[in-house]
N, C-alpha and C. Protein backbone atom coordinates (compact mmCIF):
# COMPACT_ATOMS: atom_id res chain seq x y z
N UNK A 1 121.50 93.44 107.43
CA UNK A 1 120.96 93.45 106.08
C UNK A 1 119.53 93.96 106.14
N UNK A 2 119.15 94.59 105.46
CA UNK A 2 117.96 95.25 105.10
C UNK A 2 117.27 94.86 104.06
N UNK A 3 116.08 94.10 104.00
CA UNK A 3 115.34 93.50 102.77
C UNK A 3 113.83 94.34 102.63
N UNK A 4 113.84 95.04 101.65
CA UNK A 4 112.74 96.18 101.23
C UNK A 4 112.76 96.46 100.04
N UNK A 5 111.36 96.63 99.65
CA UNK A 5 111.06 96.50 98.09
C UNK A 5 110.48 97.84 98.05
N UNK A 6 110.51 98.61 98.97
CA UNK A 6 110.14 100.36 98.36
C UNK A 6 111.48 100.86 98.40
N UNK A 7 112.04 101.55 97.49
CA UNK A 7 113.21 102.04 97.22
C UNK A 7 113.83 103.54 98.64
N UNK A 8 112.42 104.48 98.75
CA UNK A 8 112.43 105.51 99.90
C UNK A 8 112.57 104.83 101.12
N UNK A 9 111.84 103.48 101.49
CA UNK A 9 112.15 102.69 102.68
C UNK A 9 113.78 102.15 102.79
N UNK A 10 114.19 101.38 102.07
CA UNK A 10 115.17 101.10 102.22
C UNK A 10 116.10 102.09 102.42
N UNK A 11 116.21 102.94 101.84
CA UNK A 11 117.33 103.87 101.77
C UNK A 11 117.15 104.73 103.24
N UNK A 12 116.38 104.88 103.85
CA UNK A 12 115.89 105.50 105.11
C UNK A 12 116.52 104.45 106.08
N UNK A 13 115.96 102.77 105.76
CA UNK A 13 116.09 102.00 107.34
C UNK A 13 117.99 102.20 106.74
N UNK A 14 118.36 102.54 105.64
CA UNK A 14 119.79 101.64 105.68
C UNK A 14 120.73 103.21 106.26
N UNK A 15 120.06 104.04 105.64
CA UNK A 15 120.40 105.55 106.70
C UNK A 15 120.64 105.40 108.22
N UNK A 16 119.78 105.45 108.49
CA UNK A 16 119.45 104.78 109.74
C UNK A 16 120.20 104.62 110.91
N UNK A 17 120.62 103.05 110.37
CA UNK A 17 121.17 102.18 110.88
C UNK A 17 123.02 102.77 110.84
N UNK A 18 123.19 103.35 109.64
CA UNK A 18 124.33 103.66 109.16
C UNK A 18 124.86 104.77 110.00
N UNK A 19 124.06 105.62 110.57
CA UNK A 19 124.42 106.85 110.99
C UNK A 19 124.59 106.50 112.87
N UNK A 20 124.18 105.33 112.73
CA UNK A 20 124.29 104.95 114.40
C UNK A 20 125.69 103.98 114.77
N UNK A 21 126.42 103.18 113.10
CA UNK A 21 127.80 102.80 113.39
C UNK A 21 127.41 101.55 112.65
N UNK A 22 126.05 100.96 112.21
CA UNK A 22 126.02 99.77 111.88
C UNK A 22 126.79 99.60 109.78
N UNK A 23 127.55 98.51 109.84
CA UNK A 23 127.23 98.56 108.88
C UNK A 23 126.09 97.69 107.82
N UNK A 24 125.74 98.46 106.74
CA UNK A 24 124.52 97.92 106.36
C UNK A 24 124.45 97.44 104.51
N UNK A 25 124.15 96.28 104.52
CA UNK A 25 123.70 95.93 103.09
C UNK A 25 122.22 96.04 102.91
N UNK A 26 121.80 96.45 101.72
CA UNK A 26 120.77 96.58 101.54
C UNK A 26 119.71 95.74 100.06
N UNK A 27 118.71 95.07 99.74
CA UNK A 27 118.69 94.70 98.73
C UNK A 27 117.15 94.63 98.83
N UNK A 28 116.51 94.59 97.31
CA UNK A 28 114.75 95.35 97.35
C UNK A 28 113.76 94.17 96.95
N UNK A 29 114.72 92.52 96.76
CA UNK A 29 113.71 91.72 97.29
C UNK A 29 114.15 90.49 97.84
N UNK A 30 112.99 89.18 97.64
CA UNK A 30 113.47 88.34 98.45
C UNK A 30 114.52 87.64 98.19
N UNK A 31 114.77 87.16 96.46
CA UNK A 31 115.71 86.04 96.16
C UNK A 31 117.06 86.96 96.42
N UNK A 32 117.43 88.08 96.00
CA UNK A 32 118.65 88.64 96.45
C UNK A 32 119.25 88.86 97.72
N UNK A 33 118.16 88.86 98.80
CA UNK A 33 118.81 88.80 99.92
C UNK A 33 118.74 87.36 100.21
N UNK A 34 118.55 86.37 99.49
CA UNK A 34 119.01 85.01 99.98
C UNK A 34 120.38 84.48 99.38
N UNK A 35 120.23 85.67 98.06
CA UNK A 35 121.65 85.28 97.74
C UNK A 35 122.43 86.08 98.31
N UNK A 36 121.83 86.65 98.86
CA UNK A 36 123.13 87.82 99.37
C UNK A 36 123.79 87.23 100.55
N UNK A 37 122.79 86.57 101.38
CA UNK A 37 122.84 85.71 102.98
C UNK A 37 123.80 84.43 102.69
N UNK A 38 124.16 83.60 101.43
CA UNK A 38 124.65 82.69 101.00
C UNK A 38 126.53 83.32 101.12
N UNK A 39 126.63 84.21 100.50
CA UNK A 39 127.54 85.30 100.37
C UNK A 39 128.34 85.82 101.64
N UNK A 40 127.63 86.48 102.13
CA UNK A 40 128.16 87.19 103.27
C UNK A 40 126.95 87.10 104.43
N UNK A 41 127.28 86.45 105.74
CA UNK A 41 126.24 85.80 106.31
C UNK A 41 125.86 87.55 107.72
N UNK A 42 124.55 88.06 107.48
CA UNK A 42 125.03 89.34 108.17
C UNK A 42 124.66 88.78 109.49
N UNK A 43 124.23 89.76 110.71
CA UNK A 43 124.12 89.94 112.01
C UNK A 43 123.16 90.37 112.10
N UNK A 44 122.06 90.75 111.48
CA UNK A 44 120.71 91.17 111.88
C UNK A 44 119.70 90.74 110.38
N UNK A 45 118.60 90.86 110.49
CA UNK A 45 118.40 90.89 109.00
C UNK A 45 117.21 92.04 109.46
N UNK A 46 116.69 93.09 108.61
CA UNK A 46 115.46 93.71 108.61
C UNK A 46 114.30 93.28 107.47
N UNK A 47 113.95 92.61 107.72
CA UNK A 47 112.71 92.10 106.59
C UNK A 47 111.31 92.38 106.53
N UNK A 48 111.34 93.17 105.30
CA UNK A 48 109.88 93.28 105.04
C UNK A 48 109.23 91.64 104.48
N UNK A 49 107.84 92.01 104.80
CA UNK A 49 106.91 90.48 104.54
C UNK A 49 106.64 90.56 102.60
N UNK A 50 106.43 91.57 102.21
CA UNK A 50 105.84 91.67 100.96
C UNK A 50 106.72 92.15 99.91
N UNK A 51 107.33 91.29 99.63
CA UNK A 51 108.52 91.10 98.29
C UNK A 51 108.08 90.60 97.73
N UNK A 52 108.69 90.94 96.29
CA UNK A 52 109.12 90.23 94.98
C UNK A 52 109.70 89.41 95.20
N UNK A 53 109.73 88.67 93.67
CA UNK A 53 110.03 87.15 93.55
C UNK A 53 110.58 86.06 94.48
N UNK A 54 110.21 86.46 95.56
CA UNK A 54 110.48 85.59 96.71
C UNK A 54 110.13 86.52 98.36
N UNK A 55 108.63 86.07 98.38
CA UNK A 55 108.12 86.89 99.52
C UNK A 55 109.08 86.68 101.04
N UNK A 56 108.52 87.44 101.62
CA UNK A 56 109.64 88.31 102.85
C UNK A 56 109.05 86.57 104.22
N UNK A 57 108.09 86.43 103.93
CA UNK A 57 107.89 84.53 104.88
C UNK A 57 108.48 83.46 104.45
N UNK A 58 108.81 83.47 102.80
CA UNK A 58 109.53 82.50 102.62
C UNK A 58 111.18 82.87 102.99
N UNK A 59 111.21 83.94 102.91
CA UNK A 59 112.99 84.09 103.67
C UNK A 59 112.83 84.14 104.53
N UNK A 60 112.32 84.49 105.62
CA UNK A 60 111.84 84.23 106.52
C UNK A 60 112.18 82.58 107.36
N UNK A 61 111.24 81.88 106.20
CA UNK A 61 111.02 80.28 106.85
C UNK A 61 112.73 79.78 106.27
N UNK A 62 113.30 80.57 105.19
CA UNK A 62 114.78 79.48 104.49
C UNK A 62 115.46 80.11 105.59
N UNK A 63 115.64 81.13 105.76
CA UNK A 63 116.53 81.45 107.19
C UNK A 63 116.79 80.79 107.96
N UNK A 64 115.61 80.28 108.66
CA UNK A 64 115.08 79.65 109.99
C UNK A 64 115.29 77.91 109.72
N UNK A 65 115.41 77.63 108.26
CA UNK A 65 115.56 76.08 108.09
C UNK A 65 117.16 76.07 107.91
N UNK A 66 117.58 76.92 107.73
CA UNK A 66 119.23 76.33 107.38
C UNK A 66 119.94 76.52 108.56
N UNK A 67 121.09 75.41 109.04
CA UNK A 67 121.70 75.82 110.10
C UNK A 67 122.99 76.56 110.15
N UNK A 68 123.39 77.18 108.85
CA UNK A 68 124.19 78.39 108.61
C UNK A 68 123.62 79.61 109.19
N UNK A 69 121.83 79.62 108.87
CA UNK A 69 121.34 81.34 109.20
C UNK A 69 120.39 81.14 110.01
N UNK A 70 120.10 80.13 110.62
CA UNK A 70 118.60 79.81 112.03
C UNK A 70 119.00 80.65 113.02
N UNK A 71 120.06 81.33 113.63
CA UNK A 71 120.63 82.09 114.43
C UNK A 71 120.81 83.15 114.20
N UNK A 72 120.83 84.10 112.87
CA UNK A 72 120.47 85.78 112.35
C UNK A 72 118.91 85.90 112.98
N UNK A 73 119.33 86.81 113.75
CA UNK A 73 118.15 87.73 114.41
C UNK A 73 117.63 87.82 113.37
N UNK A 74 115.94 87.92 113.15
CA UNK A 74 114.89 88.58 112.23
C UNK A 74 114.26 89.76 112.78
N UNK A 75 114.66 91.37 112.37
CA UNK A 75 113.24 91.96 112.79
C UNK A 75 112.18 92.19 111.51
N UNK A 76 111.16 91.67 111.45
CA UNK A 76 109.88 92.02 110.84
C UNK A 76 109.20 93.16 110.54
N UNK A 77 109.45 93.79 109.42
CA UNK A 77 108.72 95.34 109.39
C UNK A 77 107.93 95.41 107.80
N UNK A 78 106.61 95.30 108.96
CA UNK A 78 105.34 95.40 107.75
C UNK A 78 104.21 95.90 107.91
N UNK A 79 103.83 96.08 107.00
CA UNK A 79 102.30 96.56 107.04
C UNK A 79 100.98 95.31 106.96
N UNK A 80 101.76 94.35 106.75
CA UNK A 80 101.25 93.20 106.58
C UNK A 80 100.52 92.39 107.56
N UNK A 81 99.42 91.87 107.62
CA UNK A 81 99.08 90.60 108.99
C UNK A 81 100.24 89.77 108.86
N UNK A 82 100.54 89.34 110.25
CA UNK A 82 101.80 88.65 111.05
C UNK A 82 101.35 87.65 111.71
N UNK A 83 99.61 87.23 112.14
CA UNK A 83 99.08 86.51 112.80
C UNK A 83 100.00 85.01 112.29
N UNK A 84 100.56 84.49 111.45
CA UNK A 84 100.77 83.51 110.57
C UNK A 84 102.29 83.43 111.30
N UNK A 85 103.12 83.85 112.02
CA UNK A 85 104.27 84.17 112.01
C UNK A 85 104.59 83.75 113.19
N UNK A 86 105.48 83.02 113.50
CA UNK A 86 105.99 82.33 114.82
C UNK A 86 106.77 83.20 115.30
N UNK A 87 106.46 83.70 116.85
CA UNK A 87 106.57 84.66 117.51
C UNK A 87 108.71 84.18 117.98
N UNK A 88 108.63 83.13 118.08
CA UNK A 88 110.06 83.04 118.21
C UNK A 88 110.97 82.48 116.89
N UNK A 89 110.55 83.00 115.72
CA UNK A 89 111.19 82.89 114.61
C UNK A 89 111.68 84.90 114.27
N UNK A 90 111.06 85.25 115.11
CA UNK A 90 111.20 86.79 114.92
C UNK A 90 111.98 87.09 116.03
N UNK A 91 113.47 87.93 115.90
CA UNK A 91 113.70 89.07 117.04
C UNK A 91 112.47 89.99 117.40
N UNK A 92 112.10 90.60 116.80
CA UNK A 92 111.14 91.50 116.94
C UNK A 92 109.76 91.65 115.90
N UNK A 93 108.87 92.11 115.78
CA UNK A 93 107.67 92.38 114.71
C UNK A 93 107.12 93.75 114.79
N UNK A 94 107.53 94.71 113.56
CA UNK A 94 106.97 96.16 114.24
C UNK A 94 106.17 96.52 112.78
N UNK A 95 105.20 97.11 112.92
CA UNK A 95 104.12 97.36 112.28
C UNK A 95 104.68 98.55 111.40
N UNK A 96 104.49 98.90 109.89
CA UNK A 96 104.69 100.14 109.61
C UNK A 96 103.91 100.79 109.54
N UNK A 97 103.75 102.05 109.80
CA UNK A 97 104.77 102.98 109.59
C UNK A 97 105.40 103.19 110.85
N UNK A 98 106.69 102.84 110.71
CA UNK A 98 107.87 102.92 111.65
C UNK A 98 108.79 104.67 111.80
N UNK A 99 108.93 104.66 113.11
CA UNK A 99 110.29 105.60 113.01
C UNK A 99 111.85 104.79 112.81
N UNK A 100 112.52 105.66 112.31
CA UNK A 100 114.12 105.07 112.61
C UNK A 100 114.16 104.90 113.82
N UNK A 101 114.20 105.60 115.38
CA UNK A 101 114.22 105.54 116.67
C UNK A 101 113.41 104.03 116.80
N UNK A 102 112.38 103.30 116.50
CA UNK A 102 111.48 102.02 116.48
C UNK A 102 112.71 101.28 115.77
N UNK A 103 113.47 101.34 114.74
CA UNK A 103 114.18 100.19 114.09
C UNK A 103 115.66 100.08 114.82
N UNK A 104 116.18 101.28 115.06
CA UNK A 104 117.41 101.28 115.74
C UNK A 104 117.52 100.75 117.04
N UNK A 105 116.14 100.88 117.65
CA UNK A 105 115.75 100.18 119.02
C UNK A 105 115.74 98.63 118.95
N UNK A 106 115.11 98.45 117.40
CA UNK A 106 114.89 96.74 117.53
C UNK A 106 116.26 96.10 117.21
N UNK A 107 117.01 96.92 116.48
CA UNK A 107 118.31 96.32 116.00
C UNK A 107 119.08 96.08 117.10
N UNK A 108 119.35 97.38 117.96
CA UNK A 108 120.35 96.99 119.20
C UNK A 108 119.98 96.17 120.15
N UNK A 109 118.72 95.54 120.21
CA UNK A 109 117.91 94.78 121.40
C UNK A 109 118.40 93.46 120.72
N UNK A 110 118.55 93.15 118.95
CA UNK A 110 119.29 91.96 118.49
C UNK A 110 120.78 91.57 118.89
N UNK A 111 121.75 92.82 118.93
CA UNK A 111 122.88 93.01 119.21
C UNK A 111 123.09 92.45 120.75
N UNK A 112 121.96 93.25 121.49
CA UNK A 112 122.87 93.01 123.06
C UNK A 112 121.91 91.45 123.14
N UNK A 113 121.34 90.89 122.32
CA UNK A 113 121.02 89.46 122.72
C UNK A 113 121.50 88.44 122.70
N UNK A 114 122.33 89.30 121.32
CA UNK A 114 123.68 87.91 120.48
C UNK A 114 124.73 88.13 121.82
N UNK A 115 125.16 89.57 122.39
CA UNK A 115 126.08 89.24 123.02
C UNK A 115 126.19 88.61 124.42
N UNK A 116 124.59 88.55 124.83
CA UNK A 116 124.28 87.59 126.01
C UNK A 116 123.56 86.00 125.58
N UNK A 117 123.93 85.39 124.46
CA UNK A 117 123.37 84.38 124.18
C UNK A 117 124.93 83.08 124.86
């Protein structure tokens, strides 16, 4: 799942990901991808920090409190300070401006973790 509130971002990370075999939901803020996570529980999440009506730390922290989704990899992609951010509540933390090659890297490093966990 892909959570991004610039419309050109999203559609790029969900490109992306799509063209490498993943499949991908995509949604442009926070409360929809919590309802979306309620719904259909994905395998990675990509989260930006700076959403609408429900910023990208508080999904973040509901993720991490429920024991349905404490186990979806998080990668973090922002432009945002991260100092605030518990280094093992994140798969990964990558600064934007990102390449696809930087997100497709962090995604499969989630993949081969789940499959050695």
């Amino acid at each position: 799942m892909v959570v991004e509130d610039d419309a050109g971002l999203r559609d790029l990370y969900r490109a992306s990901l799509r063209a490498v075999g993943y499949f991908v939901t995509a949604v442009g803020d926070g409360l929809d991808a919590l309802r979306r996570v309620e719904s259909h529980r994905p395998d990675v999440v990509v989260l930006d920090l700076g959403l609408p009506r429900v910023s990208g730390r508080d999904v973040q922290r509901e993720l991490k409190a429920s024991p349905y989704t404490q186990r979806i990899p998080i990668v973090v992609v922002t432009g945002m300070d991260t100092s605030d951010l518990n280094p093992s509540d994140c798969a990964c933390i990558l600064k934007k401006p990102i390449s696809a090659e930087a997100l497709i890297t962090a995604v499969q490093k989630c993949f081969r973790r789940q499959t050695h966990a």
